[in-house]
C-alpha atoms as a PDB file:
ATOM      1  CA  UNK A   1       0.000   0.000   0.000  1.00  0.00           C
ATOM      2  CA  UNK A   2       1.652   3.532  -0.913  1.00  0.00           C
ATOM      3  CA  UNK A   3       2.048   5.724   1.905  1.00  0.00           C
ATOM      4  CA  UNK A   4       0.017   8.769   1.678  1.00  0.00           C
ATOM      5  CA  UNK A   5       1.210  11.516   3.780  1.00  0.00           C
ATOM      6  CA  UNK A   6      -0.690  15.170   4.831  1.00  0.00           C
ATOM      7  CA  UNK A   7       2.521  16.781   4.377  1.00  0.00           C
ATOM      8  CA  UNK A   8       5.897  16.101   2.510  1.00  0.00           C
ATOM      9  CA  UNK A   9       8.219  17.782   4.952  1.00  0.00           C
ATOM     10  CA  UNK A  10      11.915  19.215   3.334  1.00  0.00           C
ATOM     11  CA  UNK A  11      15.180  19.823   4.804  1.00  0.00           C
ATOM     12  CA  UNK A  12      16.664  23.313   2.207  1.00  0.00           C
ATOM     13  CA  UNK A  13      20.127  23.610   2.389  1.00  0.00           C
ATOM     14  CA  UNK A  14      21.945  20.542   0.667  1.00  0.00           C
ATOM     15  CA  UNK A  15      19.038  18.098   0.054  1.00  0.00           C
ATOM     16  CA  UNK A  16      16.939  21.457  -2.116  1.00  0.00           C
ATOM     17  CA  UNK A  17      19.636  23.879  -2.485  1.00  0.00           C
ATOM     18  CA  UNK A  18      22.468  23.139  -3.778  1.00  0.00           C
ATOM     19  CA  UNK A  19      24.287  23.991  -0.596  1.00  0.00           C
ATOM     20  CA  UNK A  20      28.074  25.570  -1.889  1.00  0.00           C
ATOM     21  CA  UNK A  21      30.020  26.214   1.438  1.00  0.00           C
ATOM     22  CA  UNK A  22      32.938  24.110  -0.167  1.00  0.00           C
ATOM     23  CA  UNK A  23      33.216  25.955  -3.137  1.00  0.00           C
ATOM     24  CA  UNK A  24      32.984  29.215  -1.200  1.00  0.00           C
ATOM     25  CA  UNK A  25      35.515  28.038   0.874  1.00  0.00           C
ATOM     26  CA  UNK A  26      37.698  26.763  -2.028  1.00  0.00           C
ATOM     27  CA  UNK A  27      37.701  30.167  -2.975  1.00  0.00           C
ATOM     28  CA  UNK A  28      37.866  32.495  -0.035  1.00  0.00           C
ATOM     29  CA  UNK A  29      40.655  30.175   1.680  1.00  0.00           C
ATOM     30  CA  UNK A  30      42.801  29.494  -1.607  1.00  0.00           C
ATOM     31  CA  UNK A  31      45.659  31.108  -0.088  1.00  0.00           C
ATOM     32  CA  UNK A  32      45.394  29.132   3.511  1.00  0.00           C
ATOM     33  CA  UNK A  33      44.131  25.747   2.488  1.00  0.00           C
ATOM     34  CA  UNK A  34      46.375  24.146  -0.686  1.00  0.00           C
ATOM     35  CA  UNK A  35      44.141  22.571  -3.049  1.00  0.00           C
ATOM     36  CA  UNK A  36      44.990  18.615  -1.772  1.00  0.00           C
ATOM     37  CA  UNK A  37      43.780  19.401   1.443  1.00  0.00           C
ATOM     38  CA  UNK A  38      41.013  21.048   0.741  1.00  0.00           C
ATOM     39  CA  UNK A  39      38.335  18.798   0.656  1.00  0.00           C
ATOM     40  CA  UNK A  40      39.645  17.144   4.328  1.00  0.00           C
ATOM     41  CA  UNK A  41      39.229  20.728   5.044  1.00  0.00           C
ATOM     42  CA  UNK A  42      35.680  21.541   4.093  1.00  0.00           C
ATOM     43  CA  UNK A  43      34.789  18.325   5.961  1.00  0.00           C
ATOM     44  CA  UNK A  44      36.220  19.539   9.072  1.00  0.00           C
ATOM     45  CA  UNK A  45      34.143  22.653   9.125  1.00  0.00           C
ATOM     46  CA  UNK A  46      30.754  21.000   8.800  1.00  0.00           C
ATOM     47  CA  UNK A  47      31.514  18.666  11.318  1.00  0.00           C
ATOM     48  CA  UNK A  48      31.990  22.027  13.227  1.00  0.00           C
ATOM     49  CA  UNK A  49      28.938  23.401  12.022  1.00  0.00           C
ATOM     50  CA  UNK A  50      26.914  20.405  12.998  1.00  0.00           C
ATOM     51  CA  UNK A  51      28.271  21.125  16.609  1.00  0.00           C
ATOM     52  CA  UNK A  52      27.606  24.310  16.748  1.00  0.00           C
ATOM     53  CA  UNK A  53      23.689  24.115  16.570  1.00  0.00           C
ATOM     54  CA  UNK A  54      23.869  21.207  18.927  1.00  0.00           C
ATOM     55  CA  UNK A  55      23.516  23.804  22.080  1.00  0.00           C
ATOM     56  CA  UNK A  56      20.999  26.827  22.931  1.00  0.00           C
ATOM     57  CA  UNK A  57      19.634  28.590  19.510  1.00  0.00           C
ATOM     58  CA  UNK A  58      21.990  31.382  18.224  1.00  0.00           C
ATOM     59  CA  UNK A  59      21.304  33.306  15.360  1.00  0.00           C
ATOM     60  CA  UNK A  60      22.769  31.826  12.159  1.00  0.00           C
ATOM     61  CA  UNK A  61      25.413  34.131  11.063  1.00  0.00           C
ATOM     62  CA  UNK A  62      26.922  33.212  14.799  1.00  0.00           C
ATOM     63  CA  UNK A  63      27.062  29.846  13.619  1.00  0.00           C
ATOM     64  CA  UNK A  64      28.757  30.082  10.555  1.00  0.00           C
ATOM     65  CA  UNK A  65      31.268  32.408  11.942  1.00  0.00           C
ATOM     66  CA  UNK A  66      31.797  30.138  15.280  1.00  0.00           C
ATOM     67  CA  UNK A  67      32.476  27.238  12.877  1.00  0.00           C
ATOM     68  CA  UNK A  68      34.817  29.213  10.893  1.00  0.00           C
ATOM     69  CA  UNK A  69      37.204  30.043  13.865  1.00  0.00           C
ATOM     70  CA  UNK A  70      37.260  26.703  14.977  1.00  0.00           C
ATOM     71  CA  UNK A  71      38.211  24.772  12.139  1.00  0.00           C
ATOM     72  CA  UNK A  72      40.705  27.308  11.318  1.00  0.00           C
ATOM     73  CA  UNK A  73      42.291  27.288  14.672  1.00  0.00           C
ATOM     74  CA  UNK A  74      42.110  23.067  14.029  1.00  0.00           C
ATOM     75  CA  UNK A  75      44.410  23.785  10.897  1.00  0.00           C
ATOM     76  CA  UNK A  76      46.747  26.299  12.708  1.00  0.00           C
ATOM     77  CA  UNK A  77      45.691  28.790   9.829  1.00  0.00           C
ATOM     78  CA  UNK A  78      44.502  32.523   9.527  1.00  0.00           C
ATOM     79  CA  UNK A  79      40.803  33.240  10.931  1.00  0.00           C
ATOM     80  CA  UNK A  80      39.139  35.794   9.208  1.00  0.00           C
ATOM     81  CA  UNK A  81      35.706  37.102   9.559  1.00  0.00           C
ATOM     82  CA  UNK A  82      35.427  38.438   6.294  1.00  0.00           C
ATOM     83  CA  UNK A  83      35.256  34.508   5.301  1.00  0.00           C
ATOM     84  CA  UNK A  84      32.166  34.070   7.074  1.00  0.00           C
ATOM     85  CA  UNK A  85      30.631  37.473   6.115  1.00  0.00           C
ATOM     86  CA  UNK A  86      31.043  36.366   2.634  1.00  0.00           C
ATOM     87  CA  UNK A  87      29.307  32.942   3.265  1.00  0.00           C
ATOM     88  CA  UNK A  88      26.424  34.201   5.120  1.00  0.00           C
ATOM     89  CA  UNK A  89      25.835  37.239   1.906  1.00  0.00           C
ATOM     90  CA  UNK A  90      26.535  34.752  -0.275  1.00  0.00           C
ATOM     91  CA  UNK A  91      23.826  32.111   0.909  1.00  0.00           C
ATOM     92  CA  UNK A  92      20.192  33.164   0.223  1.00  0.00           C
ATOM     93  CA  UNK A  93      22.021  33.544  -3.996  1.00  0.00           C
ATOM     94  CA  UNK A  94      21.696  30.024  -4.274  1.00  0.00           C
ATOM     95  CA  UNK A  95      19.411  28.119  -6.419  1.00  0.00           C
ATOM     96  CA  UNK A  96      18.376  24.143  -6.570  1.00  0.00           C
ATOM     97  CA  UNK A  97      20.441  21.201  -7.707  1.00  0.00           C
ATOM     98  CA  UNK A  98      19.417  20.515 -11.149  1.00  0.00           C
ATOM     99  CA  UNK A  99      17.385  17.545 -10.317  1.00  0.00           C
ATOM    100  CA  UNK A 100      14.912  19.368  -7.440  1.00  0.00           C
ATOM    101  CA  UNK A 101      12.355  21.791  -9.623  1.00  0.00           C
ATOM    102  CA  UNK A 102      10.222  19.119 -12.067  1.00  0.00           C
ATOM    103  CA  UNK A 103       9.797  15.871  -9.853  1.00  0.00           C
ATOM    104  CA  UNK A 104       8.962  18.812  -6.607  1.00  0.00           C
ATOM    105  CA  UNK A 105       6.627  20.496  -8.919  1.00  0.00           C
ATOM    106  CA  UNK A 106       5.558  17.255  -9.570  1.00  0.00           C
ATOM    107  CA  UNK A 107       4.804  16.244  -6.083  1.00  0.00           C
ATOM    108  CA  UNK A 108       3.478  19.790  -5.314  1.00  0.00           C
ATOM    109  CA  UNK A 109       0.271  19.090  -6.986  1.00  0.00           C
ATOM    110  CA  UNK A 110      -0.364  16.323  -5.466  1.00  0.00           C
ATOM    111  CA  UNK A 111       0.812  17.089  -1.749  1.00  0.00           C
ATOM    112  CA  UNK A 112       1.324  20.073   0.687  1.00  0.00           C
ATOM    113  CA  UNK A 113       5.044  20.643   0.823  1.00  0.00           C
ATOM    114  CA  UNK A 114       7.009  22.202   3.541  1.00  0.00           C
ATOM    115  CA  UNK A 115       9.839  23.518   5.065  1.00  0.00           C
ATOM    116  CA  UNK A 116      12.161  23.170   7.916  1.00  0.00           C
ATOM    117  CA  UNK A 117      15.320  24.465   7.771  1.00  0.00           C
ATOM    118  CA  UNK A 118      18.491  25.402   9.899  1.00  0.00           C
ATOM    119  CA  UNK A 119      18.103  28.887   8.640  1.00  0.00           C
ATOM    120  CA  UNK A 120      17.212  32.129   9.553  1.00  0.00           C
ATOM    121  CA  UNK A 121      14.236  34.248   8.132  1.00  0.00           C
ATOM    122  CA  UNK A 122      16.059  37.087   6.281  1.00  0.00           C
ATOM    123  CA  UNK A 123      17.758  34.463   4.084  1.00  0.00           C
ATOM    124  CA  UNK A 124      15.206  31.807   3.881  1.00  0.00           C
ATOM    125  CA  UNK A 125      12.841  33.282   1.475  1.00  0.00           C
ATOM    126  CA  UNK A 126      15.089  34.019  -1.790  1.00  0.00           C
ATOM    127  CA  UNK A 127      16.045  30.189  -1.217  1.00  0.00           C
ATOM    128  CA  UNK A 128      12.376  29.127  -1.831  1.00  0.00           C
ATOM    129  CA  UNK A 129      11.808  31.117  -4.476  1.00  0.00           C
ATOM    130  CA  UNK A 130      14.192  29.128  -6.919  1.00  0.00           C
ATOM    131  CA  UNK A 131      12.593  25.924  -6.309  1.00  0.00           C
ATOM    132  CA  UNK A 132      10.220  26.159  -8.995  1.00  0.00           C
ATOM    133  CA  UNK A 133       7.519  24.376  -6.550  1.00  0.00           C
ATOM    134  CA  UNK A 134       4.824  26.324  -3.821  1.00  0.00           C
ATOM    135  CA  UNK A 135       5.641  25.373  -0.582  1.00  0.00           C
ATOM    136  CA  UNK A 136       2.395  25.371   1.980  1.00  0.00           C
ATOM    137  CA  UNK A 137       4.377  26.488   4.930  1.00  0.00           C
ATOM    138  CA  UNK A 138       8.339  27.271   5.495  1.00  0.00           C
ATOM    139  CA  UNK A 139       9.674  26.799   9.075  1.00  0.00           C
ATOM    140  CA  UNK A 140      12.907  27.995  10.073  1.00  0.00           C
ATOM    141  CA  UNK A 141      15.581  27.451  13.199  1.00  0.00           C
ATOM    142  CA  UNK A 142      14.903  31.194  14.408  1.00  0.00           C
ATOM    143  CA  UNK A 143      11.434  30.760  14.809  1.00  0.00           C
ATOM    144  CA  UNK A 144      11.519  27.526  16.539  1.00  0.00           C
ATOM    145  CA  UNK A 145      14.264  28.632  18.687  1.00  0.00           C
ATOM    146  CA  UNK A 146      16.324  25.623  18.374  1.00  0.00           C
ATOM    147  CA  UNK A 147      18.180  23.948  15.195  1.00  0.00           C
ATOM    148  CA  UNK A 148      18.133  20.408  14.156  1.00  0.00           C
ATOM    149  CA  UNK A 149      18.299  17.856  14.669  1.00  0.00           C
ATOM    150  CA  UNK A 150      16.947  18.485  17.848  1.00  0.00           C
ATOM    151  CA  UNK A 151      13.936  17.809  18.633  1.00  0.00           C
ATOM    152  CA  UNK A 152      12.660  21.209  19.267  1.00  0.00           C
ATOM    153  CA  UNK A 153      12.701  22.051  16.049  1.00  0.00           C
ATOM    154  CA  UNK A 154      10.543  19.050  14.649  1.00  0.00           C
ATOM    155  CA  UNK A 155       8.111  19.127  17.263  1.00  0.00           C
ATOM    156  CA  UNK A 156       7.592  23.461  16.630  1.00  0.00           C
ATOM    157  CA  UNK A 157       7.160  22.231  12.982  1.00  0.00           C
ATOM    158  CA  UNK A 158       4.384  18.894  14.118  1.00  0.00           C
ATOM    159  CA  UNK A 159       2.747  21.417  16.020  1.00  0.00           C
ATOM    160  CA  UNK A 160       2.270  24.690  13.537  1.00  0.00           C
ATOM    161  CA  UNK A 161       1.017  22.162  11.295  1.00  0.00           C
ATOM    162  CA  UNK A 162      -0.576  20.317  13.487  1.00  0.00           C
ATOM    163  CA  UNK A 163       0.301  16.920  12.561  1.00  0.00           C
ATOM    164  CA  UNK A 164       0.874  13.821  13.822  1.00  0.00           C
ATOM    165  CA  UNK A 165       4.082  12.186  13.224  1.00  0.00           C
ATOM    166  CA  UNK A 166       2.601   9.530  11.377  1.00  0.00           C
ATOM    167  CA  UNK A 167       0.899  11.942   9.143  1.00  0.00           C
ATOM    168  CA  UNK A 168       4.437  12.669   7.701  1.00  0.00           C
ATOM    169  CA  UNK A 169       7.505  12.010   4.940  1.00  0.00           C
ATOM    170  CA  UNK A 170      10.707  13.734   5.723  1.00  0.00           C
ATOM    171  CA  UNK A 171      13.162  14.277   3.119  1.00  0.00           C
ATOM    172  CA  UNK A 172      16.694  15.215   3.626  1.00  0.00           C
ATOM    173  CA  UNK A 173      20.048  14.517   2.421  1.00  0.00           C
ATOM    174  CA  UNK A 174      21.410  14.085   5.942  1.00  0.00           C
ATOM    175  CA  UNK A 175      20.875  11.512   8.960  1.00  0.00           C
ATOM    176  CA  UNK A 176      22.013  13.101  11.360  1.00  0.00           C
ATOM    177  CA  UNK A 177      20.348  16.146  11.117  1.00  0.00           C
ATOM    178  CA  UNK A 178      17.166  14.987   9.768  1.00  0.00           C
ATOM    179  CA  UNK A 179      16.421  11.659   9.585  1.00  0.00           C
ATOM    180  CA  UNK A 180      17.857  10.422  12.815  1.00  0.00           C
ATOM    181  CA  UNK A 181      15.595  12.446  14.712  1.00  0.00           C
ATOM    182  CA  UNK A 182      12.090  11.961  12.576  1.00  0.00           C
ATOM    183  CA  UNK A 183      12.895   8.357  13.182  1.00  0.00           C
ATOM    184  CA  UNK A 184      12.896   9.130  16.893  1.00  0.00           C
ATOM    185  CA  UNK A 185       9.485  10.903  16.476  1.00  0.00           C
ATOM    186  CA  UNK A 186       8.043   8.249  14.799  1.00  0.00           C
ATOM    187  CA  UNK A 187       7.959   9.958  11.151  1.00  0.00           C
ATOM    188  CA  UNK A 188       5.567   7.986   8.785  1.00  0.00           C
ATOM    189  CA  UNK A 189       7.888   7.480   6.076  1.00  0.00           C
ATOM    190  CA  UNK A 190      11.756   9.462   5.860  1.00  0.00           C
ATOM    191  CA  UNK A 191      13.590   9.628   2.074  1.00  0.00           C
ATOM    192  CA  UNK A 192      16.883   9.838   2.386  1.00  0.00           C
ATOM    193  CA  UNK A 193      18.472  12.040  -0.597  1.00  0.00           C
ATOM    194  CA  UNK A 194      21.828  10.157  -1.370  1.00  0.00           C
ATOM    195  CA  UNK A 195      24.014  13.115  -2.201  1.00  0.00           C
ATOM    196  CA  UNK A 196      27.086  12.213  -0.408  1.00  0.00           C
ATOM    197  CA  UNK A 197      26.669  14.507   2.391  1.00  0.00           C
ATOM    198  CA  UNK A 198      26.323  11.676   5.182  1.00  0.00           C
ATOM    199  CA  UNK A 199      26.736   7.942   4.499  1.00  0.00           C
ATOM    200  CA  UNK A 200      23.289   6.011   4.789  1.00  0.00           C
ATOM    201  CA  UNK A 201      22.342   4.017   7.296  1.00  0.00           C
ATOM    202  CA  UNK A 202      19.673   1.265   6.810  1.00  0.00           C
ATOM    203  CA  UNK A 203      18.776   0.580   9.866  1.00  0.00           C
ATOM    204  CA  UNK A 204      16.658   4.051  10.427  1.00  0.00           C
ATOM    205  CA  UNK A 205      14.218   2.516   7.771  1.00  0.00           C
ATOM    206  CA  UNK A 206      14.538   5.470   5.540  1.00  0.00           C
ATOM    207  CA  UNK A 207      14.246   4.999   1.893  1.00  0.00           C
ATOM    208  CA  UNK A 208      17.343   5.899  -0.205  1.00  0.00           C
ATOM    209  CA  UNK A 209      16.852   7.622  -3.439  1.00  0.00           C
ATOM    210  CA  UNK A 210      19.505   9.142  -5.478  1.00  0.00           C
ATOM    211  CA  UNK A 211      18.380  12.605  -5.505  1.00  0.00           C
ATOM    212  CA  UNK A 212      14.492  14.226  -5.919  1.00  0.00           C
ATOM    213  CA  UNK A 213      14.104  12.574  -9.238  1.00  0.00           C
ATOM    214  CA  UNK A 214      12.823   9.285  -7.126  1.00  0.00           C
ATOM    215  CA  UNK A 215      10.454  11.236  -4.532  1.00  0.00           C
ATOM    216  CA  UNK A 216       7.474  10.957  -6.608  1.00  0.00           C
ATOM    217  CA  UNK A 217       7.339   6.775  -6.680  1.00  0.00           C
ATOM    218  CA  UNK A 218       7.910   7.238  -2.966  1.00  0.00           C
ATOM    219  CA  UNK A 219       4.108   8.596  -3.258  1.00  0.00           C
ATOM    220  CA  UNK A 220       2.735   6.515  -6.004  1.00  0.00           C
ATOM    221  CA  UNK A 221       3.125   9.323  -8.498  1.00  0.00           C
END
């Protein structure tokens, strides 16, 4: 029987957006970071971004430029906060990866699609817009006070929407900051976007698909 949900609920950044903090830092840190190290680089700092929204809600430039100085004081190089100035302007220019806009238009007609993202208001907005779907609703970290993949920010979500759980597919390209914790919740049904961003993990029961071009036959479409 094919799952039928009341919403289809969306991590942005990196499962929607095509989410280009490497590149930005390839560029910005070209003259700290030499090019073979680069990419061990870039992995360090979103490990330190993950940790940073692990604690009390801060606003979202704060993390990016808390993330910054760490992993920079990791590698014993230059901190600048003209890097994460940069980042933060640069973020709300960014469109979808090429495979998001038909299969979520696709899906939009079909189902309510929403929302939740570690991302503040002022930047959120100009994201959505280059979707190419309607979203019914679009939640961020600042207005649930708390980031995922805590809880706090699901349940703020469950209850604006006022949903059940149950009532709900979760899509993201990451476990552990989406998937892990709508499997704790008890998410109806959780699509994991393979995009390389965390390895998957089969025993969560999410469904892997290799990017958005597989949501629809999630939903019989």
């Amino acid at each position: 029987m094919t799952f039928r949900p009341k919403y289809i609920t969306f991590d942005c950044y990196g499962t929607l957006t095509w989410f280009r903090t490497s590149d930005m830092a390839r560029s910005l840190l070209a003259d700290r970071v030499p090019p073979e190290r680069m990419e061990a680089f870039c992995r360090d700092w979103g490990q330190y971004r993950f940790d940073e929204v692990l604690g009390a809600w801060k606003p979202y430039p704060e993390v990016i430029d808390r993330s910054m100085q760490r992993v920079c004081q990791r590698w014993g190089i230059e901190y600048r906060r003209a890097d994460s100035d940069a980042v933060v302007a640069a973020i709300p220019s960014w469109g979808p990866h090429p495979d998001v806009p038909a299969p979520l238009a696709r899906v939009a007609r079909e189902f309510p699609l929403v929302i939740l993202s570690n991302a503040s208001d002022d930047q959120i907005q100009s994201n959505v817009d280059k979707l190419g779907a309607p979203f019914h609703r679009v939640f961020t970290a600042q207005q649930a006070q708390a980031y995922k993949p805590r809880y706090q920010a699901f349940e703020y979500m469950l209850d604006q929407l006022g949903a059940s759980p149950e009532e709900i597919l979760h899509v993201s390209s990451s476990m552990r900051y989406d998937l892990i914790s709508a499997w704790g919740l008890r998410f109806g049904m959780m699509a994991f976007v393979a995009r390389g961003h965390d390895p998957a993990m089969p025993s969560y029961g999410a469904h892997e698909i290799p990017d958005i071009g597989g949501l629809p036959g999630l939903v019989g479409l």
